[in-house]
N, C-alpha and C. Protein backbone atom coordinates (compact mmCIF):
# COMPACT_ATOMS: atom_id res chain seq x y z
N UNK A 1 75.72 93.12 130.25
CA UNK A 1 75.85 91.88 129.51
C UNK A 1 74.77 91.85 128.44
N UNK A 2 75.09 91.74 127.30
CA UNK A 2 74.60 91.35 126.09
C UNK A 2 74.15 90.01 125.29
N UNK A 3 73.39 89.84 125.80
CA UNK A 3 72.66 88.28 125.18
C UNK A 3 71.39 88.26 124.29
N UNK A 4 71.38 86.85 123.63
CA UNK A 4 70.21 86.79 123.18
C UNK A 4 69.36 85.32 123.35
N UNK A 5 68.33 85.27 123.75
CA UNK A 5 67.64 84.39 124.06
C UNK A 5 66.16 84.11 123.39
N UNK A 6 65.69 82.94 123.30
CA UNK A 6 64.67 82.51 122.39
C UNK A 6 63.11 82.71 123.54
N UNK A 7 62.58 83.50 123.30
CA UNK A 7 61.24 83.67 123.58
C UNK A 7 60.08 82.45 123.30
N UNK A 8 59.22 82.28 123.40
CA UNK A 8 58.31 81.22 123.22
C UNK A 8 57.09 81.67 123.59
N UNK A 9 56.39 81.93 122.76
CA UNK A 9 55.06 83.14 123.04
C UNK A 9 53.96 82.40 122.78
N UNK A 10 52.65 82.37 123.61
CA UNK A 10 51.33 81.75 123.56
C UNK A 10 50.55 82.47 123.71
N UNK A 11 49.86 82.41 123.03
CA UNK A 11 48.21 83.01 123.32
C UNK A 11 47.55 82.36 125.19
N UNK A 12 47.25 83.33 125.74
CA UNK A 12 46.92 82.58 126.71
C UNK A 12 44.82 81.93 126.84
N UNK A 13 44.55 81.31 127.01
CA UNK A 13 43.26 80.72 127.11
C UNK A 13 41.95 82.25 127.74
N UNK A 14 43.04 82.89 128.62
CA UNK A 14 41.85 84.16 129.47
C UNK A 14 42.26 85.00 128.86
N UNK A 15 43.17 85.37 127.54
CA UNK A 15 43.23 86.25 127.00
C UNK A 15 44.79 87.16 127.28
N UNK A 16 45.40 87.87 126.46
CA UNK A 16 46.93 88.24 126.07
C UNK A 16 47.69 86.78 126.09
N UNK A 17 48.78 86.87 126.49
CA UNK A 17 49.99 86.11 126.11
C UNK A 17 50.73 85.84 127.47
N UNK A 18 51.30 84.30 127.15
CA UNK A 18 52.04 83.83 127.99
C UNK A 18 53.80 83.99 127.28
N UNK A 19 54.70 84.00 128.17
CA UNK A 19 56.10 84.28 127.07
C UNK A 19 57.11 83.25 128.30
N UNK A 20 57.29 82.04 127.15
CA UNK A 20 58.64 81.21 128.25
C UNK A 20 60.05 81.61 127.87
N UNK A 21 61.11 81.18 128.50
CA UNK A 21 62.30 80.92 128.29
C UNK A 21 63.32 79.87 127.84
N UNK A 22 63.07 79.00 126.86
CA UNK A 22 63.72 77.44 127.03
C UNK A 22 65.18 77.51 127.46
N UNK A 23 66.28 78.86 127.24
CA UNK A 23 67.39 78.49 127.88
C UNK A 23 67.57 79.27 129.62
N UNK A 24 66.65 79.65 130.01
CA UNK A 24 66.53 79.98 131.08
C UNK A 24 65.64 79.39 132.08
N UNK A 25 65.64 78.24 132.61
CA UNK A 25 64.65 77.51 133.42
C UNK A 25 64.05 78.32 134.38
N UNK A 26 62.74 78.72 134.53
CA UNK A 26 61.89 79.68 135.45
C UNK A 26 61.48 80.61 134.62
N UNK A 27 62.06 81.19 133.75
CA UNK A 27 61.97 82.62 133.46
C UNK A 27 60.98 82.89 132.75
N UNK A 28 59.75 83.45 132.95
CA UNK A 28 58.40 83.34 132.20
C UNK A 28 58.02 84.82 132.23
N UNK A 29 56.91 85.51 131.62
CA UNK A 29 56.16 86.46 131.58
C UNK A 29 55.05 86.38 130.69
N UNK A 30 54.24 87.32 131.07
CA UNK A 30 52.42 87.13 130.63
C UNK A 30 52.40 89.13 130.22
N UNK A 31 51.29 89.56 129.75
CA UNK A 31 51.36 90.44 128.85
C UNK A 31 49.59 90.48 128.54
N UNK A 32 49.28 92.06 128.12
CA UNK A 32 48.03 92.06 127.18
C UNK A 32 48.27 92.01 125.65
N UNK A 33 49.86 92.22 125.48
CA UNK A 33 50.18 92.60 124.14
C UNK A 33 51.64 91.26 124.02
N UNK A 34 52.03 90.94 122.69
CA UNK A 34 52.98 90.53 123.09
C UNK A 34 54.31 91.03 123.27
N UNK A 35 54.28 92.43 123.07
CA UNK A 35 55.44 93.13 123.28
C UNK A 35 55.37 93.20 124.46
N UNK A 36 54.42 93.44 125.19
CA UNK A 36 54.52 93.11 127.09
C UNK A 36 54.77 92.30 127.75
N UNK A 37 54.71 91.17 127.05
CA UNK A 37 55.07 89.54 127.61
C UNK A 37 56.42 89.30 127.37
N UNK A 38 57.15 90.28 125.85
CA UNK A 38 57.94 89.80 125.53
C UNK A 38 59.26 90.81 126.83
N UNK A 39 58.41 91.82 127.29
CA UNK A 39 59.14 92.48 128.26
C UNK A 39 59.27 92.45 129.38
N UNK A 40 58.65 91.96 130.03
CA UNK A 40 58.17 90.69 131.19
C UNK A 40 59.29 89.51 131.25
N UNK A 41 59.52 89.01 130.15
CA UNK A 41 60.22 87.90 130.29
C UNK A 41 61.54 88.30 130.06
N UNK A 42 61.85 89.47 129.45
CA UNK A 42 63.05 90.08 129.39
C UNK A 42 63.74 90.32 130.63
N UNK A 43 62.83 91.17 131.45
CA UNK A 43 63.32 91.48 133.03
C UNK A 43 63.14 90.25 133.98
N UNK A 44 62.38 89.11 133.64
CA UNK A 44 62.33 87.87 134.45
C UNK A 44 64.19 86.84 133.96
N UNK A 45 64.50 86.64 132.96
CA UNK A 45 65.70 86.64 132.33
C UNK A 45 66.75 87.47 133.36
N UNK A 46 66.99 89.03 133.01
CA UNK A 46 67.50 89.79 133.83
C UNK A 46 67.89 88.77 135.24
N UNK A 47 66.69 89.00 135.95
CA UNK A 47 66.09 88.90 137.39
C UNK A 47 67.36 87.88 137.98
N UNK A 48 66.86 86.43 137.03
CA UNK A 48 66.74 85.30 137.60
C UNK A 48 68.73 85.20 137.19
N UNK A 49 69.17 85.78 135.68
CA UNK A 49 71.07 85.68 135.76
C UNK A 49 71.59 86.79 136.83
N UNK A 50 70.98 87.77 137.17
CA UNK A 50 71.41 88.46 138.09
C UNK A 50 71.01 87.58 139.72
N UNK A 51 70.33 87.17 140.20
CA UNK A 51 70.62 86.61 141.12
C UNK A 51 71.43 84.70 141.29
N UNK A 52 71.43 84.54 140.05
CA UNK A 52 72.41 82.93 139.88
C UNK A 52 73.82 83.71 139.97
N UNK A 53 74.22 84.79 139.48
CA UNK A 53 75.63 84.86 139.48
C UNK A 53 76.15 85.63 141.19
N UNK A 54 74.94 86.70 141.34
CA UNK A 54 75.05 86.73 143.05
C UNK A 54 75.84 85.81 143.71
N UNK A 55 74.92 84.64 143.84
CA UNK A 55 74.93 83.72 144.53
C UNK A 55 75.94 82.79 144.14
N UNK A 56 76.63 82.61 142.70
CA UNK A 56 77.42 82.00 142.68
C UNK A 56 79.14 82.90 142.63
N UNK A 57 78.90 84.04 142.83
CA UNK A 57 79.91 84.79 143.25
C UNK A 57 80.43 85.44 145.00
N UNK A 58 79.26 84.57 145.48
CA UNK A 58 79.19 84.94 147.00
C UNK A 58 80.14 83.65 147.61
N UNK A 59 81.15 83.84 148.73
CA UNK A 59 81.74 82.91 149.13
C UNK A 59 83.04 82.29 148.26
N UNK A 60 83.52 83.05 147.52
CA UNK A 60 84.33 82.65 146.11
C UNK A 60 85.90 82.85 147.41
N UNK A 61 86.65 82.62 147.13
CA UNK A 61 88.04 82.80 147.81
C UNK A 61 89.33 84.14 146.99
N UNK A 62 89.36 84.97 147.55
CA UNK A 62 90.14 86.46 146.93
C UNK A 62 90.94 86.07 145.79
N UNK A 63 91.67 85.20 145.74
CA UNK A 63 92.62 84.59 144.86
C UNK A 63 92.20 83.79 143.66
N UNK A 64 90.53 84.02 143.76
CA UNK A 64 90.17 83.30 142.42
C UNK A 64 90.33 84.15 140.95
N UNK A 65 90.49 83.47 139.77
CA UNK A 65 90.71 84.60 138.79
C UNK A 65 89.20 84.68 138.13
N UNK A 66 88.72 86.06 137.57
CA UNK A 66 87.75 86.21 137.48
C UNK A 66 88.06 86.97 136.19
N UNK A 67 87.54 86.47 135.46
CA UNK A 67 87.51 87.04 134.18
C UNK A 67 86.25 86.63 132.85
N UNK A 68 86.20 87.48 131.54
CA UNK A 68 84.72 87.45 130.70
C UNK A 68 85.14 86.40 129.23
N UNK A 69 84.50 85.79 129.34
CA UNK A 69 84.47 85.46 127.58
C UNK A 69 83.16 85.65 126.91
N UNK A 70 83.38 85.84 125.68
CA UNK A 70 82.58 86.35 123.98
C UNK A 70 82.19 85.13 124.19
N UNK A 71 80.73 84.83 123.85
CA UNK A 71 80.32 84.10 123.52
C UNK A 71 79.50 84.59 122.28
N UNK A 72 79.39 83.90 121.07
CA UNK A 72 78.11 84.33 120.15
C UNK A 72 79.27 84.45 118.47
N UNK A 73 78.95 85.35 117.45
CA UNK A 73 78.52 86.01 116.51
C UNK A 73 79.83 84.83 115.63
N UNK A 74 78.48 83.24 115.75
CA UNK A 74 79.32 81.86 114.81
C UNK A 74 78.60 82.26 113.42
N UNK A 75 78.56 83.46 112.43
CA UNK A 75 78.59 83.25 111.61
C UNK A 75 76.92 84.54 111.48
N UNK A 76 77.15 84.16 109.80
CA UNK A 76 75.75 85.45 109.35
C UNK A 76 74.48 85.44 110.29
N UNK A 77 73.76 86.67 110.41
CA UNK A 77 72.56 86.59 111.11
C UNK A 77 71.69 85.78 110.51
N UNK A 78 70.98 85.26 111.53
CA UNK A 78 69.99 84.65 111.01
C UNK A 78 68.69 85.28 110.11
N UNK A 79 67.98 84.21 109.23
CA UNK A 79 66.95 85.05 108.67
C UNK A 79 65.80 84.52 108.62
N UNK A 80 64.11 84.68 108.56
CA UNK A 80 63.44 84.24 108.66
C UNK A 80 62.85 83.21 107.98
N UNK A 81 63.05 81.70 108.76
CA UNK A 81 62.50 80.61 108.30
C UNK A 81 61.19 80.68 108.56
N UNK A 82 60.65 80.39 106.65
CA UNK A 82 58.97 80.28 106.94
C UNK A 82 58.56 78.92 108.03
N UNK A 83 57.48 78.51 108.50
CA UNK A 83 56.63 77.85 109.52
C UNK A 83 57.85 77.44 110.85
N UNK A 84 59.00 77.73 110.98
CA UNK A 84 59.50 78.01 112.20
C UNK A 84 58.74 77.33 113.59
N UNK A 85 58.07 78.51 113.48
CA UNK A 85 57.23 78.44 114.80
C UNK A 85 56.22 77.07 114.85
N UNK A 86 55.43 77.21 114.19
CA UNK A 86 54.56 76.73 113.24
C UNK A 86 54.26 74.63 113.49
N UNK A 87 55.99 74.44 112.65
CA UNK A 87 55.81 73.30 112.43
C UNK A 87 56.30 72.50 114.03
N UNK A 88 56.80 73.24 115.28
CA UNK A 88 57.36 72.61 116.26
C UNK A 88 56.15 72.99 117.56
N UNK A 89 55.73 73.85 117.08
CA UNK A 89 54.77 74.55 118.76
C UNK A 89 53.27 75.08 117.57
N UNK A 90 52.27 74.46 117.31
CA UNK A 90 51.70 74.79 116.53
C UNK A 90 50.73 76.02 117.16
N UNK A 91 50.73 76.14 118.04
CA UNK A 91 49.51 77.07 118.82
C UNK A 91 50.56 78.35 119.24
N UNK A 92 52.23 78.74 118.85
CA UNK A 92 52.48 80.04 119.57
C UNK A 92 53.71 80.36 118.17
N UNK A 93 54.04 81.89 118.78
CA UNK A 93 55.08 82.41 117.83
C UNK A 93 56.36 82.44 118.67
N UNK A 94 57.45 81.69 117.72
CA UNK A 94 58.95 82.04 118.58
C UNK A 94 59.75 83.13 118.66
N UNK A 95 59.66 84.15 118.92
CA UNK A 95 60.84 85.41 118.60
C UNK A 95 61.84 85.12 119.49
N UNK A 96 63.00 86.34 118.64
CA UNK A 96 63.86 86.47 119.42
C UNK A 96 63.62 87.81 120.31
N UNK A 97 64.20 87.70 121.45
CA UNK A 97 63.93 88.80 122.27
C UNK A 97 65.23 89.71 121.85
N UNK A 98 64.77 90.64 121.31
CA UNK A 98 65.92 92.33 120.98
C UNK A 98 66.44 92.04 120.09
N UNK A 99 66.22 90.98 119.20
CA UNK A 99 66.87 90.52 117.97
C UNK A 99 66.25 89.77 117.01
N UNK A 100 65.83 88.30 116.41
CA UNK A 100 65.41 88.22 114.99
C UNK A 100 63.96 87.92 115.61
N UNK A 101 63.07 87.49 114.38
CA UNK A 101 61.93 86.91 114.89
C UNK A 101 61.59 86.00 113.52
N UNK A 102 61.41 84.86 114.22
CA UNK A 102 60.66 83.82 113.36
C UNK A 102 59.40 83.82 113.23
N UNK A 103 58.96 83.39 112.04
CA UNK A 103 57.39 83.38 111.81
C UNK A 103 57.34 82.49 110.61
């Protein structure tokens, strides 16, 4: 599965980086670099849709229909809006994880 999700990256107070998830509730990672935080939170992401769909595929009845939908590609890629980050979270940078990055 192919997704993309909004990172939320902080400087942490003891030093490297904290990295949240806003569409993934839990899903966090920390880092010396922020490419480490940002990979941290990649496999915490992973982690946390791989065990929600487990669990919500466990107990299902044989006769249910199970099938995928496309979600995504409403139009041109995005491109970098200056203060982005900036004017909403003044203390961190927002990237995208495996895809754009704001600054």
């Amino acid at each position: 599965m192919k997704s993309e999700f909004t990172a939320i990256i902080e400087s942490a107070p003891e030093g490297g980086y904290w990295a949240i998830c806003p569409e993934v509730p839990g899903a966090n990672g920390q880092g010396e670099t922020v490419n480490e935080a940002k990979e941290n939170l990649r496999q915490a992401i992973e982690l946390i849709l791989e065990d929600r769909r487990e669990d919500l595929f466990r107990g299902l009845p044989e006769d249910v229909i199970r099938e995928k939908i496309l979600i995504g590609n409403r139009g041109p890629s995005p491109v970098s809006v200056p203060g982005f980050a900036t004017d909403i979270y003044p203390s961190c940078a927002a990237q995208r994880i495996n895809a754009y990055t704001y600054t």
